[in-house]
N, C-alpha and C. Protein backbone atom coordinates (compact mmCIF):
# COMPACT_ATOMS: atom_id res chain seq x y z
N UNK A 1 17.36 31.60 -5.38
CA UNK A 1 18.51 31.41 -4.54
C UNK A 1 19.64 30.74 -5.32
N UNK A 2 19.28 29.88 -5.83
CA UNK A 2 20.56 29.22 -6.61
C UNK A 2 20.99 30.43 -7.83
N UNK A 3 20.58 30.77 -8.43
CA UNK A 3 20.81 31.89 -9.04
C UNK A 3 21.96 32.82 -8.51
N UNK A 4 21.62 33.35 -7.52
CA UNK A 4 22.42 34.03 -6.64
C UNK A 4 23.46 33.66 -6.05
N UNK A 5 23.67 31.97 -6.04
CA UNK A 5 24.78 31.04 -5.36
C UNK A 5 25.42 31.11 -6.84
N UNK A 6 25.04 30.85 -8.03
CA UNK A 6 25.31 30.81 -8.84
C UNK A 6 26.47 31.59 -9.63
N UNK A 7 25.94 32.97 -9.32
CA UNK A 7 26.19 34.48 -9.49
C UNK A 7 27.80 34.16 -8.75
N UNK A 8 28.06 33.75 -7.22
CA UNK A 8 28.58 34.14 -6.39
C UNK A 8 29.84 33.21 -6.81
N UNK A 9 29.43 31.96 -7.00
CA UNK A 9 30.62 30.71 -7.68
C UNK A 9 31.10 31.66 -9.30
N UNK A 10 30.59 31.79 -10.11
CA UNK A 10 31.75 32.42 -11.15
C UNK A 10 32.54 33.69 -10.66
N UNK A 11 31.77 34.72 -9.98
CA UNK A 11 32.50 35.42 -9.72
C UNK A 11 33.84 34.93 -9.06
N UNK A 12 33.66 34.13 -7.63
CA UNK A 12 34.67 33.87 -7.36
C UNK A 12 35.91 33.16 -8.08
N UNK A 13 35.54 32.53 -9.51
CA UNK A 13 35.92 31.83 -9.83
C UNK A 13 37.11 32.79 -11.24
N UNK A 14 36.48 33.71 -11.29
CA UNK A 14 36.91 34.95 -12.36
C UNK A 14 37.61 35.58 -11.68
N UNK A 15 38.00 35.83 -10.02
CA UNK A 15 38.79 36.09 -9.27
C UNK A 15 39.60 35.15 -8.92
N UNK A 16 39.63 34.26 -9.38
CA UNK A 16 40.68 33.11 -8.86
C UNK A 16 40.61 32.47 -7.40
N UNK A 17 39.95 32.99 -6.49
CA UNK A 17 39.11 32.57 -5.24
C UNK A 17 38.69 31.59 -4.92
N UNK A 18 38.78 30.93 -3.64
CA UNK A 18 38.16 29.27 -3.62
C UNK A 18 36.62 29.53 -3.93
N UNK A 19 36.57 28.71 -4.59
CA UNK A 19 35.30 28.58 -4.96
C UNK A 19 34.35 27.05 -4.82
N UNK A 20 35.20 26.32 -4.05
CA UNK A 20 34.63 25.24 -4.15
C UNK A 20 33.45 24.87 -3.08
N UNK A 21 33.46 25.68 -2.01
CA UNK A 21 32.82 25.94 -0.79
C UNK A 21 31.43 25.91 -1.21
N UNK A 22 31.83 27.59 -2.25
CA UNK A 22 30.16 27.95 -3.15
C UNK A 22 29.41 27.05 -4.25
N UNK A 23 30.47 26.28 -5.11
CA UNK A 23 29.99 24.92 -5.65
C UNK A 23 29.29 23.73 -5.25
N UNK A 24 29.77 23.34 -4.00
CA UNK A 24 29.49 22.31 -2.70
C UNK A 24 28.33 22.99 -2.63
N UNK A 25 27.81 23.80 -2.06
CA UNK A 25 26.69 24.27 -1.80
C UNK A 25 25.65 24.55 -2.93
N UNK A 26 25.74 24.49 -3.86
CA UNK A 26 25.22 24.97 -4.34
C UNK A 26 24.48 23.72 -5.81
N UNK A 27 25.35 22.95 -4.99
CA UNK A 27 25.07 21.25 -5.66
C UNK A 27 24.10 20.91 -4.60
N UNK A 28 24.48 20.72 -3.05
CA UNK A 28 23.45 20.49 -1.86
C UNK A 28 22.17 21.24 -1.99
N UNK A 29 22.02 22.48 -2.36
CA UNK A 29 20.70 22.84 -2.59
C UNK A 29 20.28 22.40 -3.92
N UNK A 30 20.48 21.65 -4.90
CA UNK A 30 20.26 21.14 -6.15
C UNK A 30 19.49 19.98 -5.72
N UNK A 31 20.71 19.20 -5.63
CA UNK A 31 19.70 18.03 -4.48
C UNK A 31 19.05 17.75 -3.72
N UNK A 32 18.49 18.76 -2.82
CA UNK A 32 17.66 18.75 -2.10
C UNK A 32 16.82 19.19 -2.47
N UNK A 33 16.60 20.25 -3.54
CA UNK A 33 15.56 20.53 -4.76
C UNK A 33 14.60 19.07 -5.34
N UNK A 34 15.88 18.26 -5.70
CA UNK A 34 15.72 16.82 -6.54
C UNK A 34 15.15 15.72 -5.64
N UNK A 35 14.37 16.16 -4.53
CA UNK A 35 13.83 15.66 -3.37
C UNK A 35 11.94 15.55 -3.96
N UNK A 36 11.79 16.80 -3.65
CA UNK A 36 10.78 17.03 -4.04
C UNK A 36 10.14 18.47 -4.54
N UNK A 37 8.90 18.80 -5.00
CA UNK A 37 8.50 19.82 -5.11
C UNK A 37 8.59 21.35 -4.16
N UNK A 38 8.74 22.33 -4.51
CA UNK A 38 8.11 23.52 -3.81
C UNK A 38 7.50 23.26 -2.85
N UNK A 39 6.05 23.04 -3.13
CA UNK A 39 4.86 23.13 -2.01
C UNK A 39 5.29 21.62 -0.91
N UNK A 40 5.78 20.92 -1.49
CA UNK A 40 5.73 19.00 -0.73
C UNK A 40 7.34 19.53 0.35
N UNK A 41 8.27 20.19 -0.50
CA UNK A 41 9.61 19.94 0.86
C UNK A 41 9.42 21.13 1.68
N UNK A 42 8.59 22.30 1.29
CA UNK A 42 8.34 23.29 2.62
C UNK A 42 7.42 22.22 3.80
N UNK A 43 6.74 20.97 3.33
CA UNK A 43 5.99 20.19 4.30
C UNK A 43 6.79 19.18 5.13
N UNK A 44 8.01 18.62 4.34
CA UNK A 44 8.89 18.39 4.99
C UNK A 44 9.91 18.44 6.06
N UNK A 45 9.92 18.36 7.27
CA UNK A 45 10.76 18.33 8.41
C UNK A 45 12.02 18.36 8.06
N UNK A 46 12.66 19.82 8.18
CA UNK A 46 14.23 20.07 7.46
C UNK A 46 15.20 18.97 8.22
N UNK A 47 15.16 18.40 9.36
CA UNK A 47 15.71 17.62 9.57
C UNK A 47 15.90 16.19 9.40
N UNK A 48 14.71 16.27 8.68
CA UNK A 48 14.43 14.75 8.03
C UNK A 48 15.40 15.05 6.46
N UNK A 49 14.82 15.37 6.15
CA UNK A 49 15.75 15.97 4.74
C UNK A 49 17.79 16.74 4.60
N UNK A 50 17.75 17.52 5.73
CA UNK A 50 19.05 17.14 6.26
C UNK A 50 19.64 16.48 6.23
N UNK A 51 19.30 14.90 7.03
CA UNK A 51 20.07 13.60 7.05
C UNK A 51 20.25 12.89 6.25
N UNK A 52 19.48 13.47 4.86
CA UNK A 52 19.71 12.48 3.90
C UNK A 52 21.41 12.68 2.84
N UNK A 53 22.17 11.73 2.44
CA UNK A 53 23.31 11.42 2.07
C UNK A 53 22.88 12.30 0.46
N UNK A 54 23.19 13.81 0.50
CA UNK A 54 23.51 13.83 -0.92
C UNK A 54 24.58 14.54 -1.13
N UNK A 55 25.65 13.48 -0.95
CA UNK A 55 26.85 14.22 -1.65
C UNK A 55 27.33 14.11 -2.95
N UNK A 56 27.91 14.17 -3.92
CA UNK A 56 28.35 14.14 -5.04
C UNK A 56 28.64 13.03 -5.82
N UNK A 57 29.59 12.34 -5.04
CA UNK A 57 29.66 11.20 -5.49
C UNK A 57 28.36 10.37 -5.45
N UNK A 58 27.32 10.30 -4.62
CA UNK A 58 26.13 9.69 -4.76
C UNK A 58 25.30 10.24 -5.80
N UNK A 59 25.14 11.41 -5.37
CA UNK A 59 23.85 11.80 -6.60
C UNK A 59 24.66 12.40 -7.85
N UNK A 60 25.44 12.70 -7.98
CA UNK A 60 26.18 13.36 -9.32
C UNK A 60 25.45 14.74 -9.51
N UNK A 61 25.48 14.70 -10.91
CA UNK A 61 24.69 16.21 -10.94
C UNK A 61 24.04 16.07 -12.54
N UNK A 62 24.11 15.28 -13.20
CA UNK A 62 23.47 15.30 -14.74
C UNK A 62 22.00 15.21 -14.38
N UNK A 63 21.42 14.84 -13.53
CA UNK A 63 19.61 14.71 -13.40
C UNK A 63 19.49 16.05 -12.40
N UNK A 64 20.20 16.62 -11.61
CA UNK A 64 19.61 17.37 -10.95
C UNK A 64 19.06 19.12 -11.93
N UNK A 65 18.47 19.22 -11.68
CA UNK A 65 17.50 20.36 -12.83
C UNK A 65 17.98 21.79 -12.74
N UNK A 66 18.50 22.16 -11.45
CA UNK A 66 19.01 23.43 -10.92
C UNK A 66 20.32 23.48 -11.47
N UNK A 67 21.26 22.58 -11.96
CA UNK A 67 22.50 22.63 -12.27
C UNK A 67 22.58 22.58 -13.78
N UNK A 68 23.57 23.29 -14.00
CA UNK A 68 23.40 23.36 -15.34
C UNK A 68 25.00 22.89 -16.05
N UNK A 69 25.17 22.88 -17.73
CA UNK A 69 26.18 22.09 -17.78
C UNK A 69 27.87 22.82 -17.79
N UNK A 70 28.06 24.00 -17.16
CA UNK A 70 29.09 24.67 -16.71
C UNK A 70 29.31 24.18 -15.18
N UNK A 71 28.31 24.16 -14.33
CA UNK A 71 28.56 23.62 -13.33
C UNK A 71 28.86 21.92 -13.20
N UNK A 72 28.40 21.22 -13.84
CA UNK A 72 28.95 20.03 -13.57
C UNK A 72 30.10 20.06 -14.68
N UNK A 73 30.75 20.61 -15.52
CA UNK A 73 32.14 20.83 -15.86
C UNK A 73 32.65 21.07 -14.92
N UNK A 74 33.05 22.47 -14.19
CA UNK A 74 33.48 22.58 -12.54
C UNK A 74 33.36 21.93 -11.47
N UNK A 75 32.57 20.64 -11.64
CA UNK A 75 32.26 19.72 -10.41
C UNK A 75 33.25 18.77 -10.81
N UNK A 76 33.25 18.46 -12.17
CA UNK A 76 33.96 17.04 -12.64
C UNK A 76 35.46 17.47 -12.55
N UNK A 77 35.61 19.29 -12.67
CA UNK A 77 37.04 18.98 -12.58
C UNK A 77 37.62 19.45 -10.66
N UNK A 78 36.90 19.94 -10.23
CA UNK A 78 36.55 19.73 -8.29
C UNK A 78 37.21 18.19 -8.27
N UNK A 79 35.94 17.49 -8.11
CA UNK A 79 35.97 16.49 -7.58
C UNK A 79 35.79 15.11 -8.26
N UNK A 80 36.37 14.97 -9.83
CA UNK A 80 36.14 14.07 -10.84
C UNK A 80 34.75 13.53 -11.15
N UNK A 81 35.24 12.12 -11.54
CA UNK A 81 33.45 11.63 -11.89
C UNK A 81 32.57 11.50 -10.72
N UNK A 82 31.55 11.52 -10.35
CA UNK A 82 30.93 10.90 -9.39
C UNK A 82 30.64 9.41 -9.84
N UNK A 83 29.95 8.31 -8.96
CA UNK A 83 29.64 6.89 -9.13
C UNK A 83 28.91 6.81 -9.85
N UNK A 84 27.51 7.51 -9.53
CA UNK A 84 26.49 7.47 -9.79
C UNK A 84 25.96 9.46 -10.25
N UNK A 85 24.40 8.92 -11.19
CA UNK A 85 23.93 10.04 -11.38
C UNK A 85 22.50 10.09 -11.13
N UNK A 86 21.87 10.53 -9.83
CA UNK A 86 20.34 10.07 -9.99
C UNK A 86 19.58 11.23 -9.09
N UNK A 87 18.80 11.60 -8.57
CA UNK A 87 17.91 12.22 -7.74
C UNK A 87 17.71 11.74 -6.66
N UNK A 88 17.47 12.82 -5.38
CA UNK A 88 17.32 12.23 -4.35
C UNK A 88 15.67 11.52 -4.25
N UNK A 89 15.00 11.98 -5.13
CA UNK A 89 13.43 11.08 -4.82
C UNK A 89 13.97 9.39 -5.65
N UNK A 90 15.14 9.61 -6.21
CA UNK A 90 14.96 8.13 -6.54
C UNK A 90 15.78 7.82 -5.61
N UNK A 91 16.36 7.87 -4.83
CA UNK A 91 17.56 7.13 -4.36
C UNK A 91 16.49 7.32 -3.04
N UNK A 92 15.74 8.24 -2.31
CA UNK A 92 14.92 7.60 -1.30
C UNK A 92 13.63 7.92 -1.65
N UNK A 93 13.07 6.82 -2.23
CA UNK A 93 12.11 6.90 -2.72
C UNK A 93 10.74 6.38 -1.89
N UNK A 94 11.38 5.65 -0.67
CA UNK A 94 9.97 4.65 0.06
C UNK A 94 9.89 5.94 0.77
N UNK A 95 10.84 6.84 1.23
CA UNK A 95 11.11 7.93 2.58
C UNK A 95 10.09 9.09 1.73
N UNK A 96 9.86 9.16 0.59
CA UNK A 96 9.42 10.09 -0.22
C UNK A 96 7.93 9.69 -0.17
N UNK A 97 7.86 8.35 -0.47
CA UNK A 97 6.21 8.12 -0.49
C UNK A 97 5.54 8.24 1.12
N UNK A 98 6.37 8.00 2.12
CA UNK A 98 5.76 8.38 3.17
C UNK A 98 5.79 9.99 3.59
N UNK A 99 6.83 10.45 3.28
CA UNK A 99 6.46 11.72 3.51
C UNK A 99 5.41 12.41 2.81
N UNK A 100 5.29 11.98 1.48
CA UNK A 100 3.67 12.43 0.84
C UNK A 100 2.12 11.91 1.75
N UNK A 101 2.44 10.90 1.62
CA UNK A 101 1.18 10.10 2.21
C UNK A 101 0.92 11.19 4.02
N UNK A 102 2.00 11.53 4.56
CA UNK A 102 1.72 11.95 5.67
C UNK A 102 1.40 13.22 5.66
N UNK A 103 1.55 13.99 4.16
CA UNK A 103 1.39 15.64 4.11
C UNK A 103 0.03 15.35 3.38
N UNK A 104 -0.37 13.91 3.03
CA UNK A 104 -1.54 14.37 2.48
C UNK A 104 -2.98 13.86 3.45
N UNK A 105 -1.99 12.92 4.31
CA UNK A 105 -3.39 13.26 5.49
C UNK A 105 -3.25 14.26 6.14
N UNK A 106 -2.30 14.88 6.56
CA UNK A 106 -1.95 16.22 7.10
C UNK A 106 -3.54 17.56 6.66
N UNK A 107 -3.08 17.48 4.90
CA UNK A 107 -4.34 18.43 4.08
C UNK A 107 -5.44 17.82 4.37
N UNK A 108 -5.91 16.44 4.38
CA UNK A 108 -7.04 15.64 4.47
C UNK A 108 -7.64 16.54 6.30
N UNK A 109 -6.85 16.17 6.99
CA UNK A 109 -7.23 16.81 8.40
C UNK A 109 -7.59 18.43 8.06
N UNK A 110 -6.60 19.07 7.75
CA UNK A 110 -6.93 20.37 7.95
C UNK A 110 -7.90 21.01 7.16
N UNK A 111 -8.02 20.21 5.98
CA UNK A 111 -9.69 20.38 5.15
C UNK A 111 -10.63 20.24 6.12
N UNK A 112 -10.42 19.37 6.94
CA UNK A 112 -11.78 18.83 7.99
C UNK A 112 -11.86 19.81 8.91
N UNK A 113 -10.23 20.65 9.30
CA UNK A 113 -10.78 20.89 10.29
C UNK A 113 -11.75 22.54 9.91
N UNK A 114 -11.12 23.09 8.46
CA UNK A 114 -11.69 24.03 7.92
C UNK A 114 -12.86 24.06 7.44
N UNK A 115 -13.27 22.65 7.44
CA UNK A 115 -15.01 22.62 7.17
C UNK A 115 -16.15 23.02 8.11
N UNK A 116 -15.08 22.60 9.58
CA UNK A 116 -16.11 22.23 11.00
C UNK A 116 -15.91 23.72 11.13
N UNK A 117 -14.70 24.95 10.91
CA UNK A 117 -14.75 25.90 11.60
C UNK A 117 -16.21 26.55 10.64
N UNK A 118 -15.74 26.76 9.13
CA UNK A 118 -16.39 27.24 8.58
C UNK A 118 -17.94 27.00 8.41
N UNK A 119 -18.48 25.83 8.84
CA UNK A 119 -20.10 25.25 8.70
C UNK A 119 -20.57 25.12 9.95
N UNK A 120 -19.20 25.18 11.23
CA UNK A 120 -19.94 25.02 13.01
C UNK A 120 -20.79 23.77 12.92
N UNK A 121 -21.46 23.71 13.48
CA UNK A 121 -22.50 22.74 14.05
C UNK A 121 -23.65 22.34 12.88
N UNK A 122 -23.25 22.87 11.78
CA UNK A 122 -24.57 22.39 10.42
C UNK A 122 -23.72 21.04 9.49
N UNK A 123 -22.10 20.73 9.92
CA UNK A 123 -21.84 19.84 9.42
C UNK A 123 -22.40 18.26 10.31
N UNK A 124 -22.06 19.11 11.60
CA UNK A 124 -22.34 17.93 12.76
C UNK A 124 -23.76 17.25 12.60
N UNK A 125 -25.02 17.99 12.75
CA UNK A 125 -25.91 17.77 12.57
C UNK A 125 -26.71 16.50 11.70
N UNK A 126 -27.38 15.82 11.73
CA UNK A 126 -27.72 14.69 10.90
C UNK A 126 -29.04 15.17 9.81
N UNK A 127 -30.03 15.80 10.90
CA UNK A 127 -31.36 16.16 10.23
C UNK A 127 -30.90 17.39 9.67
N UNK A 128 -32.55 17.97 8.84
CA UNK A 128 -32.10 19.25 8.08
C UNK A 128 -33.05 19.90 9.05
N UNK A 129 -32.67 21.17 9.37
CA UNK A 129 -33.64 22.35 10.27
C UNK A 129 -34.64 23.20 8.98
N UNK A 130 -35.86 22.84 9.39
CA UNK A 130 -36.87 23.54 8.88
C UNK A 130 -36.51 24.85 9.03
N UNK A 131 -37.07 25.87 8.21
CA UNK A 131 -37.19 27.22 8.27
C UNK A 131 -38.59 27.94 8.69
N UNK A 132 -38.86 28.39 9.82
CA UNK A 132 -40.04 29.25 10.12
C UNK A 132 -40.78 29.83 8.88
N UNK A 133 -41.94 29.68 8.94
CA UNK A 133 -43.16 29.73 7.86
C UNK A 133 -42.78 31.44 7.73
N UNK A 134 -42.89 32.20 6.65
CA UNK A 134 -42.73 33.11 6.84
C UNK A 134 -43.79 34.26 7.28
N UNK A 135 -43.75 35.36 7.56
CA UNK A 135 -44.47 36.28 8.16
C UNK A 135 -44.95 36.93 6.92
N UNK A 136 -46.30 37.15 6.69
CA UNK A 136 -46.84 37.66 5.21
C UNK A 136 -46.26 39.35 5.55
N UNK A 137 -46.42 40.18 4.62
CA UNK A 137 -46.05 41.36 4.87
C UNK A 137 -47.27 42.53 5.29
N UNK A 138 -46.48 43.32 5.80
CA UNK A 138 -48.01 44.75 6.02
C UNK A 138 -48.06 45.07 4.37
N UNK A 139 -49.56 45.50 3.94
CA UNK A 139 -49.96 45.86 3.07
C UNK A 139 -48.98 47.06 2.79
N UNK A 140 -48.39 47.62 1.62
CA UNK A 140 -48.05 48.87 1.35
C UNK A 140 -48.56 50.09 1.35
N UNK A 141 -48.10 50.96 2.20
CA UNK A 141 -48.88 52.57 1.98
C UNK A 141 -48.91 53.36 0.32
N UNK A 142 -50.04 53.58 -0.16
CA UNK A 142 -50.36 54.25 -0.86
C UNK A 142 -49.68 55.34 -0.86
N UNK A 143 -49.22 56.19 -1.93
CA UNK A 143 -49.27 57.33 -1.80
C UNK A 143 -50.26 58.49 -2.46
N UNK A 144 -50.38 59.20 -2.82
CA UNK A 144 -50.96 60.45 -3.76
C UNK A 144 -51.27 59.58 -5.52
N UNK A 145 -50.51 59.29 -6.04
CA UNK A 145 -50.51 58.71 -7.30
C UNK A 145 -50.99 57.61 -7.21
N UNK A 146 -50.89 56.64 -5.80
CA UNK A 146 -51.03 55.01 -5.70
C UNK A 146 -53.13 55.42 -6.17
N UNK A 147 -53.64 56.68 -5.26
CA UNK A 147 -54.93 56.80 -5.31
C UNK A 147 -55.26 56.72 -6.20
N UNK A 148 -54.38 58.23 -6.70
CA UNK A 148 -55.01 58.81 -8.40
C UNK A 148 -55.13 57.44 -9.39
N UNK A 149 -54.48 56.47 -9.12
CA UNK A 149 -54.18 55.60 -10.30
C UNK A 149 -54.68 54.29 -10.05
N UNK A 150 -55.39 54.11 -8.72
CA UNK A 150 -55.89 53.03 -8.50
C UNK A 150 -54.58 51.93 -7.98
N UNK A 151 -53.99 52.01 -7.90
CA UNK A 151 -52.38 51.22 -7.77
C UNK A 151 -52.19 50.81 -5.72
């Protein structure tokens, strides 16, 4: 996706076109990248992550990983220096450890609950269930050769 936002800011920008709309945006999905992982901010409540303050002047753009150094040339001359330059897992970082801690009892539960579907009532259980002695077998029928051969 940024790629494609990416794509969309030079073009406009090779057209002489506002382009700052597609820049703005395209810094906001940077930073919200600079949150957390793939698999951890799809676990995240978009509205929790929403509310968080990453505009430019707060987070800058030299740490964020998605941006590269043409775009923060075009940011610096947008909207000058920013204050600061940092990531949103550092700048909320206690909001970060709880949202882990809560996606990882989250997996902790749903391991459990995929154990109980998958094992039913043999996890519940305390004792082990014996297995019925087995049934010896019927002798095998001979055939023609079993005779001839003694077998």
């Amino acid at each position: 996706m940024a790629i494609a936002l990416r794509t969309k800011v030079r073009t406009a920008r090779k057209e002489k076109v506002g382009y700052e709309d597609l820049l703005r945006e395209l810094h906001h999905l940077a930073a919200m990248a600079s949150y957390a992982g793939y698999g951890i901010i799809q676990r995240v409540p978009y509205a929790r992550v929403a509310a968080l303050d990453l505009s430019y002047d707060r987070v800058g753009f030299d740490q964020l990983l998605l941006l590269g150094a043409t775009d923060g040339k075009w940011m610096r001359e947008l909207w000058g220096e920013p204050s600061a330059h940092s990531t949103a897992a550092v700048l909320y970082a206690d909001m970060l450890a709880a949202d882990l801690k809560r996606i990882d009892a989250d997996k902790e539960r749903e391991d459990a609950e995929r154990m109980d579907l998958l094992f039913g009532e043999l996890s519940s259980k305390t004792g082990v269930e014996s297995r019925p002695d087995p049934q010896p077998l019927p002798p095998k029928r001979r055939g023609l050769l079993g005779w001839l051969f003694a077998r």
